[in-house]
N, C-alpha and C. Protein backbone atom coordinates (compact mmCIF):
# COMPACT_ATOMS: atom_id res chain seq x y z
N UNK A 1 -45.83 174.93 2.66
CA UNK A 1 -46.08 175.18 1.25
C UNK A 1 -47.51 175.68 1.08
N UNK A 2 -47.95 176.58 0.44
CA UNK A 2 -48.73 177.53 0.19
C UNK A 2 -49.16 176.90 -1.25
N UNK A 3 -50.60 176.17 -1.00
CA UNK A 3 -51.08 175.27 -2.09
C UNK A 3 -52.29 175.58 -2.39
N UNK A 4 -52.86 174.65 -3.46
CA UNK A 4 -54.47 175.02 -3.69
C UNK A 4 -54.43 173.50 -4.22
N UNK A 5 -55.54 173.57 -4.68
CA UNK A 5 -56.34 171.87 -5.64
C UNK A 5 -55.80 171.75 -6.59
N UNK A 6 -55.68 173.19 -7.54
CA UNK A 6 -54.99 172.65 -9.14
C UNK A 6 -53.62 172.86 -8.81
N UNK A 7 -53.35 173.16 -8.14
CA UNK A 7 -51.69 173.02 -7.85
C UNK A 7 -51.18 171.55 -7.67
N UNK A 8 -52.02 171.27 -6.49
CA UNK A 8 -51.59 169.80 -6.46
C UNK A 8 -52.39 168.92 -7.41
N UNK A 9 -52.93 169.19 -7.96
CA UNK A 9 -53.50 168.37 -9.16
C UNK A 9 -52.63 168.29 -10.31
N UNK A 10 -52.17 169.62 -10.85
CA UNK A 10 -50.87 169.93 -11.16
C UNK A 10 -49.58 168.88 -11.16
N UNK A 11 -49.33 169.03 -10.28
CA UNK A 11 -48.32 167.90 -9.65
C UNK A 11 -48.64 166.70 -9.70
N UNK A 12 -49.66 166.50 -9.24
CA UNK A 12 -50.11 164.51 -9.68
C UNK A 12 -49.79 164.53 -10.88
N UNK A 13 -50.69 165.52 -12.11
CA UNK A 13 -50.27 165.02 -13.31
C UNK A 13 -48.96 165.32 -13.78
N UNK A 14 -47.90 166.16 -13.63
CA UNK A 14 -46.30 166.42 -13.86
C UNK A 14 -45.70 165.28 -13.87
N UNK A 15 -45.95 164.81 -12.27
CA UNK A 15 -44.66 164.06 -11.75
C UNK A 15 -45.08 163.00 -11.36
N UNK A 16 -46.46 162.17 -11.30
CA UNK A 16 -47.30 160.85 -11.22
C UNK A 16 -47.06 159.73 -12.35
N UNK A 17 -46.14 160.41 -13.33
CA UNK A 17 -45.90 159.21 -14.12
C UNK A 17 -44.69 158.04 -13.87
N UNK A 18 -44.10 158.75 -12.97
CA UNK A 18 -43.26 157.78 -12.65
C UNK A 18 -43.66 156.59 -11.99
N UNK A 19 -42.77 154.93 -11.74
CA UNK A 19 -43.29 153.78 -11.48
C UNK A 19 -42.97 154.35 -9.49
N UNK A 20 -44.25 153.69 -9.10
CA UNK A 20 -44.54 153.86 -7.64
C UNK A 20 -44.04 152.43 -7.29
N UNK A 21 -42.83 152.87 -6.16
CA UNK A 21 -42.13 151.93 -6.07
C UNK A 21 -41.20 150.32 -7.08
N UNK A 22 -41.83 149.87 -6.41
CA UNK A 22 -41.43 147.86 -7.17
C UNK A 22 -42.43 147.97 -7.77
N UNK A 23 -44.01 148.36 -7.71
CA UNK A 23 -45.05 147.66 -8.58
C UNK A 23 -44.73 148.22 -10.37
N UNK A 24 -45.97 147.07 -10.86
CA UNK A 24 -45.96 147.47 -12.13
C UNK A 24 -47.01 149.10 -12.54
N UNK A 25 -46.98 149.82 -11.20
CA UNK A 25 -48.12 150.86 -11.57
C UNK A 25 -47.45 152.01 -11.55
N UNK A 26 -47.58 153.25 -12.00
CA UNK A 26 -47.26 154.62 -11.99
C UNK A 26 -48.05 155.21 -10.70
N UNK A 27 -47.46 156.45 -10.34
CA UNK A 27 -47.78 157.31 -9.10
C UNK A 27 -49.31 156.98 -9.26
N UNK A 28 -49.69 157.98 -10.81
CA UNK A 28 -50.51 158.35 -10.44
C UNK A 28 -51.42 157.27 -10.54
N UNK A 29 -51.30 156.00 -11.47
CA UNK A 29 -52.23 155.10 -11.55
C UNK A 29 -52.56 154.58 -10.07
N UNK A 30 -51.70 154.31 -9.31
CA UNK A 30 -51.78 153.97 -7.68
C UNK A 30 -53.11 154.90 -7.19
N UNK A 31 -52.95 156.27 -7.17
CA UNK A 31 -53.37 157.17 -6.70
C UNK A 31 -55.24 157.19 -7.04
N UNK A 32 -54.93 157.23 -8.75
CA UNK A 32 -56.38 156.86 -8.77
C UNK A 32 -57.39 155.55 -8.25
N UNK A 33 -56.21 154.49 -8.30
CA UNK A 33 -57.12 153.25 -7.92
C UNK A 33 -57.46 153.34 -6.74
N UNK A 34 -56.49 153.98 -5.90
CA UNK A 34 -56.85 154.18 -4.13
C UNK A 34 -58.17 155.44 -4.22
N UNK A 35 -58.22 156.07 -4.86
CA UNK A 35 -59.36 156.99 -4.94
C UNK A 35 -61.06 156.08 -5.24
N UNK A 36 -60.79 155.17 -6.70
CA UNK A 36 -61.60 154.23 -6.93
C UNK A 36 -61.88 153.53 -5.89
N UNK A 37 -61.00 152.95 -5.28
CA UNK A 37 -61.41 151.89 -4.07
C UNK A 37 -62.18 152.83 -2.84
N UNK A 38 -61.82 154.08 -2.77
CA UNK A 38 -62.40 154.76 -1.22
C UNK A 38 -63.95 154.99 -1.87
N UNK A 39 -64.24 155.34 -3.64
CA UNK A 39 -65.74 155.87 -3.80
C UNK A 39 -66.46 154.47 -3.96
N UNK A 40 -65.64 152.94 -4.33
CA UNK A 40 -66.20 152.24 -4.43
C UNK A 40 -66.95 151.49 -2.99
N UNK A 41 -66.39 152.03 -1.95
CA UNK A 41 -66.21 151.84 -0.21
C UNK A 41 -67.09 152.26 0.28
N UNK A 42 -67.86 153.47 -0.67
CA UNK A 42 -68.31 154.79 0.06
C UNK A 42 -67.96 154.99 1.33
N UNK A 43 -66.38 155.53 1.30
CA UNK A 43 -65.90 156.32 2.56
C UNK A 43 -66.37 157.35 2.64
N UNK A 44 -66.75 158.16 1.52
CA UNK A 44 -66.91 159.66 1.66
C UNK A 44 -65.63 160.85 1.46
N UNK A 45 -66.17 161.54 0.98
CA UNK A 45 -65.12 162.87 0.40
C UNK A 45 -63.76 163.02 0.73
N UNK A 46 -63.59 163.17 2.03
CA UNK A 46 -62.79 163.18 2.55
C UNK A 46 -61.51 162.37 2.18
N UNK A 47 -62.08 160.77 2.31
CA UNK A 47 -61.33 159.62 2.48
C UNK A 47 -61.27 159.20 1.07
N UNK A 48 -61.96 159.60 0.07
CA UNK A 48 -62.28 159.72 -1.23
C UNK A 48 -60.45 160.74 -1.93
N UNK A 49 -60.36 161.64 -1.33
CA UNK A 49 -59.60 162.68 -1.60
C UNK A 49 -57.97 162.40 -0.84
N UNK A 50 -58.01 161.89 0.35
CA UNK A 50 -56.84 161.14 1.19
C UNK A 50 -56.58 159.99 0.41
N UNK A 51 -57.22 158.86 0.01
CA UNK A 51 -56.80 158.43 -0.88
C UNK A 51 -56.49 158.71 -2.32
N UNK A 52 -56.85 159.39 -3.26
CA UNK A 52 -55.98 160.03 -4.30
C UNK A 52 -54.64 160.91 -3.75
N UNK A 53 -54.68 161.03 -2.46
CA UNK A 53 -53.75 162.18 -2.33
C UNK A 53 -52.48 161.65 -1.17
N UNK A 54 -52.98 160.26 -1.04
CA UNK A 54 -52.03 159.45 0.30
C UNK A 54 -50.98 159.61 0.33
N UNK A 55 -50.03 159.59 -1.22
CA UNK A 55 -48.68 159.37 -1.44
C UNK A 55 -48.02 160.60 -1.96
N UNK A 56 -48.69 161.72 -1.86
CA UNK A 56 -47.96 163.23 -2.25
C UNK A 56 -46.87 163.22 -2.11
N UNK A 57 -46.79 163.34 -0.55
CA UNK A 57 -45.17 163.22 -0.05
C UNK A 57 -44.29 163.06 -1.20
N UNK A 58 -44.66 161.57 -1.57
CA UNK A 58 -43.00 160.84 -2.37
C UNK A 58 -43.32 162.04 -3.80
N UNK A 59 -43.90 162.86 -4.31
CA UNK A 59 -43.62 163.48 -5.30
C UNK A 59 -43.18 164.86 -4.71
N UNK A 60 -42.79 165.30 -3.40
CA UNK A 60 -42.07 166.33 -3.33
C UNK A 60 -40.72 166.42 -3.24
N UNK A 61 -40.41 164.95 -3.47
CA UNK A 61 -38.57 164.87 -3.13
C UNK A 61 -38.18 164.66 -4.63
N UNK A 62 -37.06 165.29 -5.14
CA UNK A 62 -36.27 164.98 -6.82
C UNK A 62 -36.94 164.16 -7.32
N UNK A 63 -36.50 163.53 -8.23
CA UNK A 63 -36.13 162.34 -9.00
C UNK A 63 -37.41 161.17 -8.18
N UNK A 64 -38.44 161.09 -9.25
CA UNK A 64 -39.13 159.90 -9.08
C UNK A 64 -38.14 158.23 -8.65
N UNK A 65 -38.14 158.05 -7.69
CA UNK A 65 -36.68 156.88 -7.15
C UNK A 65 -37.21 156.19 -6.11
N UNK A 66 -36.43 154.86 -6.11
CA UNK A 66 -37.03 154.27 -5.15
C UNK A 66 -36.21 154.57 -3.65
N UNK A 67 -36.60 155.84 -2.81
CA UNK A 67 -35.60 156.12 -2.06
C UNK A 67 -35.52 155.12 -0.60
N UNK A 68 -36.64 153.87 -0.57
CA UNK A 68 -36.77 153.03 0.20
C UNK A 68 -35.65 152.05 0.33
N UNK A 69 -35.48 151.49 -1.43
CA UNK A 69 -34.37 150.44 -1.22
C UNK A 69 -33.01 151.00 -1.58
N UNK A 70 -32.93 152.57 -1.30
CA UNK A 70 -31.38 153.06 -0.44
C UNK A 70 -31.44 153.20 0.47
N UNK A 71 -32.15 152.71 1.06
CA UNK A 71 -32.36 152.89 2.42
C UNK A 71 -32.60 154.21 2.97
N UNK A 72 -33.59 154.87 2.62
CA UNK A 72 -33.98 156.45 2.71
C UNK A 72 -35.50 156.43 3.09
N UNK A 73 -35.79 156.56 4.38
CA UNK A 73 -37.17 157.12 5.01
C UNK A 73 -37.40 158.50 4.56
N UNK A 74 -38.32 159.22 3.50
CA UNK A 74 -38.86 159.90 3.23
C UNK A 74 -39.38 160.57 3.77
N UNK A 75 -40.70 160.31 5.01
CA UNK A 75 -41.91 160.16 5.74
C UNK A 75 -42.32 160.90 4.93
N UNK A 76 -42.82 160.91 3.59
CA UNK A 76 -43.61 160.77 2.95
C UNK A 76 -44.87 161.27 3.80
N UNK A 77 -45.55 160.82 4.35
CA UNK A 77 -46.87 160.43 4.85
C UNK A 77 -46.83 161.95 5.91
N UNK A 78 -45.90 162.52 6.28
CA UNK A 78 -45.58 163.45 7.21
C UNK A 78 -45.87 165.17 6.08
N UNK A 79 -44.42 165.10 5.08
CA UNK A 79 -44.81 166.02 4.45
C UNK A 79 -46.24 166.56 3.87
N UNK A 80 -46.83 164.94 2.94
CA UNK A 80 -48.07 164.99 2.54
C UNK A 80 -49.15 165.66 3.43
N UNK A 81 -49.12 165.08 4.44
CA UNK A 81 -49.75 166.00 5.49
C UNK A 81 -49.86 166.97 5.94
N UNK A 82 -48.46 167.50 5.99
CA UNK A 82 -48.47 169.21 6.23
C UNK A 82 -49.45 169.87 5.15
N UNK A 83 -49.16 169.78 3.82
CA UNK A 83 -49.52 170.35 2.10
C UNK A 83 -51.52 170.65 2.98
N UNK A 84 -51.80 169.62 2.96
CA UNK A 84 -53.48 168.82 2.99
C UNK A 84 -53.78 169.47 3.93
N UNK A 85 -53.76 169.64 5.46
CA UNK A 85 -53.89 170.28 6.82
C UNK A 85 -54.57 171.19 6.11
N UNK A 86 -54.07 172.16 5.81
CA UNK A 86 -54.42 173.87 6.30
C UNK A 86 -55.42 173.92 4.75
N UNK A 87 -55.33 173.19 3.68
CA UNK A 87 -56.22 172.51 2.71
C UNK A 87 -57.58 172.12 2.35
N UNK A 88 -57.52 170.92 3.59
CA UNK A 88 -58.43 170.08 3.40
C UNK A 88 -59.01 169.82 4.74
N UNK A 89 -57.76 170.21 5.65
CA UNK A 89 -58.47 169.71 7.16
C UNK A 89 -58.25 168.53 7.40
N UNK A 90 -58.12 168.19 8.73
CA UNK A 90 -57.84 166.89 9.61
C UNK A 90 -58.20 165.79 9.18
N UNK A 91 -59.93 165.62 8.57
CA UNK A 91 -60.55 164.64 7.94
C UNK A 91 -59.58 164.19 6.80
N UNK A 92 -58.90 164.87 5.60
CA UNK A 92 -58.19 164.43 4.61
C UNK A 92 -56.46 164.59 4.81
N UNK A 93 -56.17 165.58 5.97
CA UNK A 93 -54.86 165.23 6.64
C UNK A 93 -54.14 163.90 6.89
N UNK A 94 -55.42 163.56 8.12
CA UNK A 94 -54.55 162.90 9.27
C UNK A 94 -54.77 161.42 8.58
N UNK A 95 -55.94 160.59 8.23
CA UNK A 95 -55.67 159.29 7.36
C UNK A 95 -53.90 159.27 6.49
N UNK A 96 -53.63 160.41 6.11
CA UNK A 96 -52.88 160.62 4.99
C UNK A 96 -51.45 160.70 6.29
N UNK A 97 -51.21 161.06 7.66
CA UNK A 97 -50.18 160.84 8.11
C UNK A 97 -50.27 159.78 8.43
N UNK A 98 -51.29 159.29 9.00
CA UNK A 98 -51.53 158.11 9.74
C UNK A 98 -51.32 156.70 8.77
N UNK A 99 -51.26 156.37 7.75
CA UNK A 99 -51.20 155.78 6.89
C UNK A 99 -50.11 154.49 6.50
N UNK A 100 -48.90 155.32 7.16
CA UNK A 100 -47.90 154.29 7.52
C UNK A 100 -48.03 153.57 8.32
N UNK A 101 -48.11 154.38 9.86
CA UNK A 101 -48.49 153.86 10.90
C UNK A 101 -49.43 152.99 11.06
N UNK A 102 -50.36 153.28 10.12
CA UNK A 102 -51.57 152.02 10.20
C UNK A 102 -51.00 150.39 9.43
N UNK A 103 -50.18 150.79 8.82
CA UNK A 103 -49.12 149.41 8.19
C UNK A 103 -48.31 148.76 9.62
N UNK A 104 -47.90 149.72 10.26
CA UNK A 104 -47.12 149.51 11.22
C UNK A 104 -47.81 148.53 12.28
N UNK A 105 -49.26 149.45 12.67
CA UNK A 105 -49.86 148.77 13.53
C UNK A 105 -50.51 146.95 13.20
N UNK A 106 -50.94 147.17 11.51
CA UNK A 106 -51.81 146.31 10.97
C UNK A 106 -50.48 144.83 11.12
N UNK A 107 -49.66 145.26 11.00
CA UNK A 107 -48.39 144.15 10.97
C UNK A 107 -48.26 143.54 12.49
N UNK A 108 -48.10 144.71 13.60
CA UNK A 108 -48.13 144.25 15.10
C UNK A 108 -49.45 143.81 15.42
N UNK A 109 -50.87 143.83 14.72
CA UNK A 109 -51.98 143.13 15.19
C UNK A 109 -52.02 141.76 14.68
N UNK A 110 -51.30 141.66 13.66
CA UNK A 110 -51.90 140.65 12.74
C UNK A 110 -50.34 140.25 11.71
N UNK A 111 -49.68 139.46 12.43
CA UNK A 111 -48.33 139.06 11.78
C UNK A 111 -48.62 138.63 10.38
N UNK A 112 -49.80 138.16 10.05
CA UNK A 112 -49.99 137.01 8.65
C UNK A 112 -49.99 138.38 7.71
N UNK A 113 -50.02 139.80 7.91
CA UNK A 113 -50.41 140.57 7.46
C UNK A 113 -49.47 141.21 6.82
N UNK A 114 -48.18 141.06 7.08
CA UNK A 114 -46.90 141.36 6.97
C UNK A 114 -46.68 140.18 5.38
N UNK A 115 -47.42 139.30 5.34
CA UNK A 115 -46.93 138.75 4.46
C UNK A 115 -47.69 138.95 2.97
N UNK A 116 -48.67 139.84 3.13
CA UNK A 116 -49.76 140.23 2.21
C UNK A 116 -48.62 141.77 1.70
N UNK A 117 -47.86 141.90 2.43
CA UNK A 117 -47.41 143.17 1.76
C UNK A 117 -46.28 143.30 0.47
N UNK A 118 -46.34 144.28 -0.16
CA UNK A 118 -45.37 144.33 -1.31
C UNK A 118 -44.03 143.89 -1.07
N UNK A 119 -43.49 143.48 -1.86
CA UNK A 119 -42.08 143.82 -1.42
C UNK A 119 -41.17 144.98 -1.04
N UNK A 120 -41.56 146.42 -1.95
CA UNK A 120 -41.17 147.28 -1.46
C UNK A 120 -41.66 147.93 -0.34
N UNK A 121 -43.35 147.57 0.66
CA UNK A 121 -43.70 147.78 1.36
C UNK A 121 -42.73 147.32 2.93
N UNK A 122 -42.56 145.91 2.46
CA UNK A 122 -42.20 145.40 3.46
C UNK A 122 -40.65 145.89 4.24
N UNK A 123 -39.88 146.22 2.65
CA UNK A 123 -38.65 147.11 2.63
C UNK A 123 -38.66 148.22 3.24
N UNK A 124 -39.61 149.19 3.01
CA UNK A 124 -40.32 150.40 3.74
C UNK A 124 -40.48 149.83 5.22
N UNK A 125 -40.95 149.54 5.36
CA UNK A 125 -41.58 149.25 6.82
C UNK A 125 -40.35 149.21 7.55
N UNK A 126 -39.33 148.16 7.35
CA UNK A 126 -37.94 148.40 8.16
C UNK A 126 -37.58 149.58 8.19
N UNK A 127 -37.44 150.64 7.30
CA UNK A 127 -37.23 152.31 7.49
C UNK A 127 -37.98 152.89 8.32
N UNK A 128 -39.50 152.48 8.54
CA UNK A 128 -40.74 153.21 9.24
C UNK A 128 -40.73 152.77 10.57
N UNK A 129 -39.85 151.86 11.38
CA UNK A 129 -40.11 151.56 12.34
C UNK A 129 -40.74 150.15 12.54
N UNK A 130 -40.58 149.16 11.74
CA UNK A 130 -40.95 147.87 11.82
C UNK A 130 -42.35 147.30 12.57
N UNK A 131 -43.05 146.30 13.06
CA UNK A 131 -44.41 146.02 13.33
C UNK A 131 -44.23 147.04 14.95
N UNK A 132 -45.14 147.84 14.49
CA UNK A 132 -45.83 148.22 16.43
C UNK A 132 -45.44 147.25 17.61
N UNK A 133 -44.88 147.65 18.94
CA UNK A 133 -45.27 147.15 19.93
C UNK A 133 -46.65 147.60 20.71
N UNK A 134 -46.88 146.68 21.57
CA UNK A 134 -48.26 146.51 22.52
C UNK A 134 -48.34 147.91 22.58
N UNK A 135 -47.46 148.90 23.31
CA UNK A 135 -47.59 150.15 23.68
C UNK A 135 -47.94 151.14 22.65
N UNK A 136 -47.39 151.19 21.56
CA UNK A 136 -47.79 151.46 20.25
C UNK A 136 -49.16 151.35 19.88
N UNK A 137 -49.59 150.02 19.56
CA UNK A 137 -51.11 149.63 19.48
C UNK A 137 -51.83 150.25 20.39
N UNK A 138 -51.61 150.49 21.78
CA UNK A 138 -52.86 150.48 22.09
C UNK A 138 -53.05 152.18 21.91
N UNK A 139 -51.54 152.86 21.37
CA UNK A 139 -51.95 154.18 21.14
C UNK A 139 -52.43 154.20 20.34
N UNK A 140 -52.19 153.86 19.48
CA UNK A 140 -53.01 153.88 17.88
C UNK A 140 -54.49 153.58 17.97
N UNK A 141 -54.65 152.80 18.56
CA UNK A 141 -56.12 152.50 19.15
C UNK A 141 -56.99 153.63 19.62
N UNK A 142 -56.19 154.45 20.34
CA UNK A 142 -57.16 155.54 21.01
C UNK A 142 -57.01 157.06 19.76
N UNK A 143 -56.40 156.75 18.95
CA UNK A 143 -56.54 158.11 17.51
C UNK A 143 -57.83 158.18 17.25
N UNK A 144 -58.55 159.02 17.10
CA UNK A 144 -59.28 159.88 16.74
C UNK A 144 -59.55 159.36 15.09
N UNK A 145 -58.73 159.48 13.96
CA UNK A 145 -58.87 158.90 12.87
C UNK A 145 -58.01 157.73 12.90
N UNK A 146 -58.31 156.78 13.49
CA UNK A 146 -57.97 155.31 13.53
C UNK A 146 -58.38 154.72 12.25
N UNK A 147 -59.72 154.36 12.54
CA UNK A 147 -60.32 153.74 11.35
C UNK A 147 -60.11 154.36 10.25
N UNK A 148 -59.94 155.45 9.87
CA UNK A 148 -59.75 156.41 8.71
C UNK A 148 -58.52 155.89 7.80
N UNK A 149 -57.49 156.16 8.86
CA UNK A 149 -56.25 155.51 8.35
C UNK A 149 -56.07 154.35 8.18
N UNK A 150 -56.53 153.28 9.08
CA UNK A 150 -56.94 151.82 8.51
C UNK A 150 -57.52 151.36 7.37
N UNK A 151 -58.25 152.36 6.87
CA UNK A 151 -59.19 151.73 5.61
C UNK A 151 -58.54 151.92 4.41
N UNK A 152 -57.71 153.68 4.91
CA UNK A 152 -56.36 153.90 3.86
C UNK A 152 -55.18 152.98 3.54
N UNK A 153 -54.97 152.46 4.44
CA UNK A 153 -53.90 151.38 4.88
C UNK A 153 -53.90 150.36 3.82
N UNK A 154 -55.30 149.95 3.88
CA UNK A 154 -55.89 148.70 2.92
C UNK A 154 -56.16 148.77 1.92
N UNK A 155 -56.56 150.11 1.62
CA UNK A 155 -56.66 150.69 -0.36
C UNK A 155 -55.47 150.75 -0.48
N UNK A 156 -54.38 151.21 0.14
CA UNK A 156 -53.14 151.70 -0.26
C UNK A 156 -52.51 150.06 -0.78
N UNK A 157 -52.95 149.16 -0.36
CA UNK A 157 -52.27 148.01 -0.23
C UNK A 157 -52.78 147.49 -1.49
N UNK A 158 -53.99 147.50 -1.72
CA UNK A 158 -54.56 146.63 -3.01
C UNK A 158 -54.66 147.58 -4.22
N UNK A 159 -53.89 148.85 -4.26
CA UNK A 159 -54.18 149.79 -5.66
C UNK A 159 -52.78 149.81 -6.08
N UNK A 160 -52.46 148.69 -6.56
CA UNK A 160 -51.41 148.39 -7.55
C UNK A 160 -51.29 147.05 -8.71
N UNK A 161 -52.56 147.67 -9.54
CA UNK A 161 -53.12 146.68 -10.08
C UNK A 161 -52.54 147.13 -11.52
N UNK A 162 -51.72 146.22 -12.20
CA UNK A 162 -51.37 147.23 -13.70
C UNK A 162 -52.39 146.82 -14.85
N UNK A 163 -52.61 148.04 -15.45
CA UNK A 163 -53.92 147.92 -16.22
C UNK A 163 -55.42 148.35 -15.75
N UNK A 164 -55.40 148.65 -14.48
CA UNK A 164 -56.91 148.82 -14.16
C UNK A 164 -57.45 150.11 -14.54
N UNK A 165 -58.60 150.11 -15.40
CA UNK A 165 -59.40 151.27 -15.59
C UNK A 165 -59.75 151.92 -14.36
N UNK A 166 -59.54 152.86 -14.49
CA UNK A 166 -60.08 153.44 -13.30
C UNK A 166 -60.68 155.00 -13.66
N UNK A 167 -61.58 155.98 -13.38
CA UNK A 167 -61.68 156.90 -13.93
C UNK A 167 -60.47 158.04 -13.48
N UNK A 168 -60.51 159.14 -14.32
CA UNK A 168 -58.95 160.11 -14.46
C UNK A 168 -58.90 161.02 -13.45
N UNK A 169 -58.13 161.83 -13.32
CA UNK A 169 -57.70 162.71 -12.02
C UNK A 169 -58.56 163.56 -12.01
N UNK A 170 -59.38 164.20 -13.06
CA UNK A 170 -60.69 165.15 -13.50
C UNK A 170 -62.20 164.95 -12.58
N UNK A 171 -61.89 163.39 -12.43
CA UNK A 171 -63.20 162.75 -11.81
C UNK A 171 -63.07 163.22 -10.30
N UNK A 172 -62.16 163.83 -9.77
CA UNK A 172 -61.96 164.07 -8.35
C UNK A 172 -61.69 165.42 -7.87
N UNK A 173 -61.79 166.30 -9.19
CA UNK A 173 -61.64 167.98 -8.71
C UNK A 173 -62.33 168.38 -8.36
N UNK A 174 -63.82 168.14 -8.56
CA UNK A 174 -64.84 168.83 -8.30
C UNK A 174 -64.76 169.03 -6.42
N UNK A 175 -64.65 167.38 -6.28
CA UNK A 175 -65.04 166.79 -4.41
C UNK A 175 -63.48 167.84 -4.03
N UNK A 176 -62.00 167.46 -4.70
CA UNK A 176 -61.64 168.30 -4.18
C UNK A 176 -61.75 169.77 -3.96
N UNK A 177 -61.73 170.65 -5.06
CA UNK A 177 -62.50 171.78 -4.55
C UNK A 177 -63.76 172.44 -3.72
N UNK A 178 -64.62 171.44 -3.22
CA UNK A 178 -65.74 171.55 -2.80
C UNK A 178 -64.93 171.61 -1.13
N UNK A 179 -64.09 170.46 -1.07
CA UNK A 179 -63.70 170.36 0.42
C UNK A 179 -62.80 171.67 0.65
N UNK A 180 -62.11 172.38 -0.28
CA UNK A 180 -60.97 173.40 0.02
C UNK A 180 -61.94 174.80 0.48
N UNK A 181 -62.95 174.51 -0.32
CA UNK A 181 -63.54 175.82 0.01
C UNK A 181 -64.14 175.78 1.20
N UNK A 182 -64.65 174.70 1.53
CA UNK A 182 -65.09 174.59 2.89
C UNK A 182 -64.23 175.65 3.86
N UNK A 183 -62.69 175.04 3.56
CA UNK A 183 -61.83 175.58 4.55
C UNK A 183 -61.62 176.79 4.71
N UNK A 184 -61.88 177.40 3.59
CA UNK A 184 -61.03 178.74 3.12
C UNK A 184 -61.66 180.07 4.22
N UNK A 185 -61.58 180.77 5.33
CA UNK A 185 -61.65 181.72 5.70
C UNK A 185 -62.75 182.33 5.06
N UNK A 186 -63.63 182.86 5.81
CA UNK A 186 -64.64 183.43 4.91
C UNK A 186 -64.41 185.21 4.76
């Protein structure tokens, strides 16, 4: 798909109103709080922008739905990634594929961790391939954006807060356009 910033900005605001998953939050409210949480982190631009942009994926398939508890793997986290790549670059890509997987892994490091998760997360996760084995981990271990996607992992987890102020999708065009142009062919 052949994208730009206000395109997909576009789209957050279209189709972000729908409820993201089981929680009491909308796409896009998710989206901004995970954005809030990466500038409140100071991750930086990048991870700033991967988080507003983690969950694209689920707005390129129909019908805002919960396609988890029909038992429907999306990979989400796969499509989103393709869009962002040629975009934003690896830095705001790969957190954004890696993202599941970092649920995956965070569950096979740390079982108590599995129990901190949503309900529809946890539902998800049986679609995604359930907690990592050893062999798994220790690949994940050697990624390149490991930590990237880990930190995503953990905003993604705590930005489903209903009601939270957070500032609007406006507050994040600038950083995104700043990073697209980076990319753009000179």
């Amino acid at each position: 798909m052949d994208t730009t910033t206000d395109r997909i900005f576009d789209l957050l605001a279209r189709r972000g109103t729908g409820r993201y998953g089981l929680s009491d939050v909308s796409q896009i409210e998710h989206a901004l709080q995970s954005a809030a949480l990466a500038v409140q982190r100071r991750l930086g631009d990048e991870l700033v922008i991967a988080a507003l942009l983690h969950d694209l994926g689920h707005l390129l398939v129909g019908d805002d739905v919960d396609l988890a508890g029909q038992g429907i793997d999306d990979r989400h986290e796969d499509a989103g990634a393709r869009i962002l790549e040629g975009l934003y670059g690896p830095g705001v890509a790969e957190p954004v594929r890696l993202h599941v997987a970092a649920k995956r892994y965070l569950c096979g490091v740390n079982p108590g961790y599995f129990d901190r998760l949503s309900e529809d997360s946890r539902t998800s996760l049986a679609l995604q391939g359930g907690p990592m084995g050893a062999d798994e981990i220790a690949a994940f271990d050697r990624l390149e954006h490991r930590a990237a996607a880990l930190a995503l992992r953990l905003i993604d987890d705590e930005a489903k807060v209903s009601g939270l102020a957070t500032p609007g999708l406006e507050a994040y065009r600038a950083t995104a356009l700043r990073l697209e142009t980076t990319r753009r062919p000179s």
